[in-house]
N, C-alpha and C. Protein backbone atom coordinates (compact mmCIF):
# COMPACT_ATOMS: atom_id res chain seq x y z
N UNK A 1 -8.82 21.00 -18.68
CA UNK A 1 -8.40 19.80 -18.00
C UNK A 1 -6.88 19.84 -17.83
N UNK A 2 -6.14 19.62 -16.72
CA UNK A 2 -5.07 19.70 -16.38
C UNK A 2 -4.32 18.14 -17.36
N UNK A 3 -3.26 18.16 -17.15
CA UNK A 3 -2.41 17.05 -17.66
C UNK A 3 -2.29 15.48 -16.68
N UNK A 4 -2.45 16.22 -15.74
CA UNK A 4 -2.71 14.95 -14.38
C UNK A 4 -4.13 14.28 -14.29
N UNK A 5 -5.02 15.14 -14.93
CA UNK A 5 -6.44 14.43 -15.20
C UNK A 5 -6.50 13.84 -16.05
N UNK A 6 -6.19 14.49 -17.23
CA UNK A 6 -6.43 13.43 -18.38
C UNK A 6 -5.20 12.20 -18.35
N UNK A 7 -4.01 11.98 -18.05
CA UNK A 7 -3.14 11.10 -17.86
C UNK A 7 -3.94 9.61 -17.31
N UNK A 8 -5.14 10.28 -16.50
CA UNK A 8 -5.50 9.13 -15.45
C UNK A 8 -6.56 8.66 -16.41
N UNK A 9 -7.09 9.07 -17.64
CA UNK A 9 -7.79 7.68 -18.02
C UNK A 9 -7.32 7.20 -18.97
N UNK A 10 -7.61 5.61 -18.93
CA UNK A 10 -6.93 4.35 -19.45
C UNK A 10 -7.00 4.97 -21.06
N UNK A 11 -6.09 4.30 -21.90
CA UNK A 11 -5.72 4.33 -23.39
C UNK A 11 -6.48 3.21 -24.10
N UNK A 12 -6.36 2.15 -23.12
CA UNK A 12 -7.35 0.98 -24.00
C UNK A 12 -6.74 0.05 -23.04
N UNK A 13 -7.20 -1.27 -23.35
CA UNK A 13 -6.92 -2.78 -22.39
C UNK A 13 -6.71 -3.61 -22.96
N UNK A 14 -6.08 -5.28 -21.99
CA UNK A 14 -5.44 -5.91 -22.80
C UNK A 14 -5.85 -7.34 -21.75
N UNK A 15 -5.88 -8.31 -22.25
CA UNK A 15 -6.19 -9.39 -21.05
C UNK A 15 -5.22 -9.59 -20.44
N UNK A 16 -5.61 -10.48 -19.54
CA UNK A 16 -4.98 -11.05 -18.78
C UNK A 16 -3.45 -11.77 -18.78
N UNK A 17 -3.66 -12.56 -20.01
CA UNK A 17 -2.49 -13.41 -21.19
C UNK A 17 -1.62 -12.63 -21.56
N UNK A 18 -2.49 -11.18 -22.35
CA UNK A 18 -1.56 -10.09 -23.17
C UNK A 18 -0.67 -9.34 -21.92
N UNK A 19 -1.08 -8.94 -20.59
CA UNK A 19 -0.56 -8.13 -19.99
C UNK A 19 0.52 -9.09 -19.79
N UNK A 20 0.33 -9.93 -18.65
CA UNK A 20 1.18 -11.03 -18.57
C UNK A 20 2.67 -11.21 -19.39
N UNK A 21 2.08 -11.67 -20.74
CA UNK A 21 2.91 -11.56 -21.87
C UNK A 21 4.06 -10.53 -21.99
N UNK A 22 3.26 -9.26 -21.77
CA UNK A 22 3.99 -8.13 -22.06
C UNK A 22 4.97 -7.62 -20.69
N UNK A 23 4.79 -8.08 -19.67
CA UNK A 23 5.21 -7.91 -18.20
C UNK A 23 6.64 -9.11 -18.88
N UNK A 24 6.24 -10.21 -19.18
CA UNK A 24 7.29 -11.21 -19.22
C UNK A 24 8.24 -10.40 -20.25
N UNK A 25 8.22 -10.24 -21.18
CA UNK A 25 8.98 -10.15 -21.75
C UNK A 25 9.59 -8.16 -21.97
N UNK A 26 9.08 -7.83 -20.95
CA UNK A 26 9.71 -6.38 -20.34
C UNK A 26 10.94 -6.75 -19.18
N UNK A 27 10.53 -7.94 -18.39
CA UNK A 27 11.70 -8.33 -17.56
C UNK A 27 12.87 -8.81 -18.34
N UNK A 28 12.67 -9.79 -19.31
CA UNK A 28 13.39 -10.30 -19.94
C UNK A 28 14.73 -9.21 -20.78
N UNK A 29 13.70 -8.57 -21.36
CA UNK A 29 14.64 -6.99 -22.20
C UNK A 29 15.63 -6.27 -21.11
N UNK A 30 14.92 -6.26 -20.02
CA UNK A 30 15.32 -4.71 -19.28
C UNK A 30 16.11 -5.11 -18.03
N UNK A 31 17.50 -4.90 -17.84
CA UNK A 31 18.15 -5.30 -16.63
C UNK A 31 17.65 -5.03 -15.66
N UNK A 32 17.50 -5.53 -14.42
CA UNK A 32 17.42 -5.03 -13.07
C UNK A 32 15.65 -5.11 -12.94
N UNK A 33 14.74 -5.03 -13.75
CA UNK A 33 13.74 -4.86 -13.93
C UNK A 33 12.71 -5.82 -13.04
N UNK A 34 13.50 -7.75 -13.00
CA UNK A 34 12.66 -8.35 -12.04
C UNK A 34 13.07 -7.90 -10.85
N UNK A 35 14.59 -7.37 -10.54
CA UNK A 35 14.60 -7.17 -8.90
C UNK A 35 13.88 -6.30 -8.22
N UNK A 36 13.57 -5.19 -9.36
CA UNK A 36 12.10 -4.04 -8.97
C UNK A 36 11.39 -4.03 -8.68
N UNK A 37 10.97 -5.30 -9.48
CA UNK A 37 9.08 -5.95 -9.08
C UNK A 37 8.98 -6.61 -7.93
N UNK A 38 10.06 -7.62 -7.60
CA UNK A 38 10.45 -8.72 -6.42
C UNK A 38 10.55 -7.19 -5.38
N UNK A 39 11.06 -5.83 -5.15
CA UNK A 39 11.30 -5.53 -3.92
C UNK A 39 9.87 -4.49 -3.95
N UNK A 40 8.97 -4.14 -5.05
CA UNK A 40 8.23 -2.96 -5.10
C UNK A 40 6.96 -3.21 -5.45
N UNK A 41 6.73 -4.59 -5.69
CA UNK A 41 5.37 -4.98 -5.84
C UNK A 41 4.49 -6.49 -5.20
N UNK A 42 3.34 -6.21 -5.76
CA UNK A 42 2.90 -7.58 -4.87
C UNK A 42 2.22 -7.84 -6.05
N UNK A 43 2.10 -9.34 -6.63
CA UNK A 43 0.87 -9.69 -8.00
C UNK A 43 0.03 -9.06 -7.93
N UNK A 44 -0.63 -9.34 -9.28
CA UNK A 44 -2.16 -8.46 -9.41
C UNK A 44 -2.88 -9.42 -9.20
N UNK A 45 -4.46 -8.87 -8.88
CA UNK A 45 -5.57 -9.74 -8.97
C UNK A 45 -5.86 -10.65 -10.41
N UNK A 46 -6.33 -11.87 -10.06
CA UNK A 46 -7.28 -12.16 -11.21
C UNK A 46 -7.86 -11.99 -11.94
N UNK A 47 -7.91 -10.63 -12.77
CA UNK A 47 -8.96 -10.27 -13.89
C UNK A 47 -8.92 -10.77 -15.35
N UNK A 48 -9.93 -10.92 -15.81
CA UNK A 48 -10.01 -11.01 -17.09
C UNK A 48 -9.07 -9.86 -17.97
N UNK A 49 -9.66 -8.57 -17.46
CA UNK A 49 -9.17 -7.60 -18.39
C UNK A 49 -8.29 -6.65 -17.64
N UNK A 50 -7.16 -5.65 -17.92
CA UNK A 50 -6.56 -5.36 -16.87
C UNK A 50 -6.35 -3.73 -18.04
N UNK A 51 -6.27 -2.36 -17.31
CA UNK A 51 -6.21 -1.23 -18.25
C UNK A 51 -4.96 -0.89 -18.58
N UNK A 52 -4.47 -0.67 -19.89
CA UNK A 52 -3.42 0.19 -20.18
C UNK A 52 -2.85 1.81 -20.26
N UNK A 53 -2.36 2.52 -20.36
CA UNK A 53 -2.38 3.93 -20.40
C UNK A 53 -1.29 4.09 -21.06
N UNK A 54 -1.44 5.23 -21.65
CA UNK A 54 -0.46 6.17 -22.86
C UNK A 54 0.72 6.54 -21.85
N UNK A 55 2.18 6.29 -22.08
CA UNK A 55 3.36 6.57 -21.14
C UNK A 55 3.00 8.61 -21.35
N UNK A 56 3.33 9.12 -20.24
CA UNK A 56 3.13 10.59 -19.54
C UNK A 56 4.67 11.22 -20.51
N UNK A 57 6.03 10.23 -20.06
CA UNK A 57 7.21 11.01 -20.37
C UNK A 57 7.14 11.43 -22.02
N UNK A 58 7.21 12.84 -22.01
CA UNK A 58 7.25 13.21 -23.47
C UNK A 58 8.27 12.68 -24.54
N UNK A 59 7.74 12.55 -25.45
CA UNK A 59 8.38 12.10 -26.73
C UNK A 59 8.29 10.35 -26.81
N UNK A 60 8.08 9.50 -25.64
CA UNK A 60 7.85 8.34 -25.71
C UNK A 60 6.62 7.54 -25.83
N UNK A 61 6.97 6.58 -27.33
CA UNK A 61 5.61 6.34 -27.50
C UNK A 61 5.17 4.81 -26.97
N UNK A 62 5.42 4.37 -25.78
CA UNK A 62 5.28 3.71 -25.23
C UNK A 62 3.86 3.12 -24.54
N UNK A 63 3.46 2.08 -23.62
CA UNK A 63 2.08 2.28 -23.44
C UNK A 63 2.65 1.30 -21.89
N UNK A 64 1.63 2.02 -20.98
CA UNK A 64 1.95 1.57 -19.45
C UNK A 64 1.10 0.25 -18.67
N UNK A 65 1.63 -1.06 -18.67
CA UNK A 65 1.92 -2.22 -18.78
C UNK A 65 1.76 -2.59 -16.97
N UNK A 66 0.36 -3.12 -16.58
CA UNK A 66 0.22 -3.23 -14.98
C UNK A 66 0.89 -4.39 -14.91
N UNK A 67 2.13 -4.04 -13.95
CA UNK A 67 3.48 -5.26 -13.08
C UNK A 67 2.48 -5.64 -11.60
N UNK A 68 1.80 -5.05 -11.28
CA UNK A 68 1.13 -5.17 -9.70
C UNK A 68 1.01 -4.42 -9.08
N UNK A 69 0.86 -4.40 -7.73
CA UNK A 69 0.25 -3.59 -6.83
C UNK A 69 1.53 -3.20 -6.14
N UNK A 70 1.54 -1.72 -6.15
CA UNK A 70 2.69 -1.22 -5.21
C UNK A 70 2.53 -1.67 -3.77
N UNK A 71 4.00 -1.98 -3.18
CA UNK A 71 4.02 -2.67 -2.15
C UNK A 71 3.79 -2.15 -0.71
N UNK A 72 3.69 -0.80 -0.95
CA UNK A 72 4.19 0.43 -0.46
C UNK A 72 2.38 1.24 0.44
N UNK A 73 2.33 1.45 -1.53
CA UNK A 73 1.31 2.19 -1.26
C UNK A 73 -0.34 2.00 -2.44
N UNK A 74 -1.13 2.43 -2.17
CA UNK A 74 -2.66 2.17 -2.55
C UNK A 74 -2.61 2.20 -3.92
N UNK A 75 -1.37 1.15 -5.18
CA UNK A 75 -1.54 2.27 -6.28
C UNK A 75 -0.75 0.96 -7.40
N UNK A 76 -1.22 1.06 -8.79
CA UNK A 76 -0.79 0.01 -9.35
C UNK A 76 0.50 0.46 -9.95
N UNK A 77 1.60 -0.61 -9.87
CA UNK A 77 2.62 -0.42 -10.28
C UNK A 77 2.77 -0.54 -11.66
N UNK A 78 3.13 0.06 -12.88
CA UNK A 78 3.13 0.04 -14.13
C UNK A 78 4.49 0.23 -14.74
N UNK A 79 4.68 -0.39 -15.93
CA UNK A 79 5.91 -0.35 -16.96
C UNK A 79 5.92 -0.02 -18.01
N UNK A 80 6.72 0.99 -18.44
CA UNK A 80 6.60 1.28 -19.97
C UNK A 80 7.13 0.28 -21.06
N UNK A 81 6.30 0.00 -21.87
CA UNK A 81 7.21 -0.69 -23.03
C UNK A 81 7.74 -0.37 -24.06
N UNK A 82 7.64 0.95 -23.69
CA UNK A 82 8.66 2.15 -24.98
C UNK A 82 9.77 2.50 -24.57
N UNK A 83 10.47 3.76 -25.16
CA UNK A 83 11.70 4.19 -25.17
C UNK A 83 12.43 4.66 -23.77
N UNK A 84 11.30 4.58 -22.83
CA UNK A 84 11.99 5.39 -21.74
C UNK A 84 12.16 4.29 -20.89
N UNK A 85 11.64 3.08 -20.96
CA UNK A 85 11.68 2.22 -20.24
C UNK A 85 11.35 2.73 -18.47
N UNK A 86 10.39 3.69 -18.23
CA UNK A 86 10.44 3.47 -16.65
C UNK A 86 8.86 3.04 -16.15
N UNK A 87 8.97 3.33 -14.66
CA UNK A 87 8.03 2.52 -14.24
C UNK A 87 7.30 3.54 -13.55
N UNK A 88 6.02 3.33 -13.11
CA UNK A 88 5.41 4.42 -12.72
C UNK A 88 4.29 4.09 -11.73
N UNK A 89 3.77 5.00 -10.64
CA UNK A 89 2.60 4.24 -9.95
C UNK A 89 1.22 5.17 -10.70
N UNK A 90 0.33 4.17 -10.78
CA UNK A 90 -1.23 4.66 -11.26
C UNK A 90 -2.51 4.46 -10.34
């Protein structure tokens, strides 16, 4: 299995509240971070449950945090809440 396959399945999930939660207070920490979302994303849907994933950048033990739907293109926009602090599409 390549590294790009296994990357793509989820680590575990978190509701709705928890993601939320964790989106809020990633803007709050991280400069520049709401103007990212305001120019690069659109909200997420309504779900109950929403998936998390293990951050890709090595050495960070972070976990990847759905901000919304890229604005762009077919693909969810995600945030790390670890050391590397970046953002990624899934």
């Amino acid at each position: 299995m390549t590294s790009n396959v296994g990357q793509n399945y989820p680590y575990t999930s978190e509701s709705a509240s928890e993601r939320a939660a964790a989106i809020e207070r990633l803007v709050a920490e991280r400069e520049g971070l709401a103007a990212t979302l305001a120019a690069e994303t659109t909200p997420p849907d309504a779900n109950d449950r929403w998936w998390v994933w293990k951050c890709p950048t090595k050495g960070c033990p972070g976990l990847l945090h759905v901000a919304g739907y890229a604005l762009d293109k077919h693909a969810l926009f995600v945030v790390c809440d670890g050391t590397c602090g970046k953002t990624f599409l899934r």
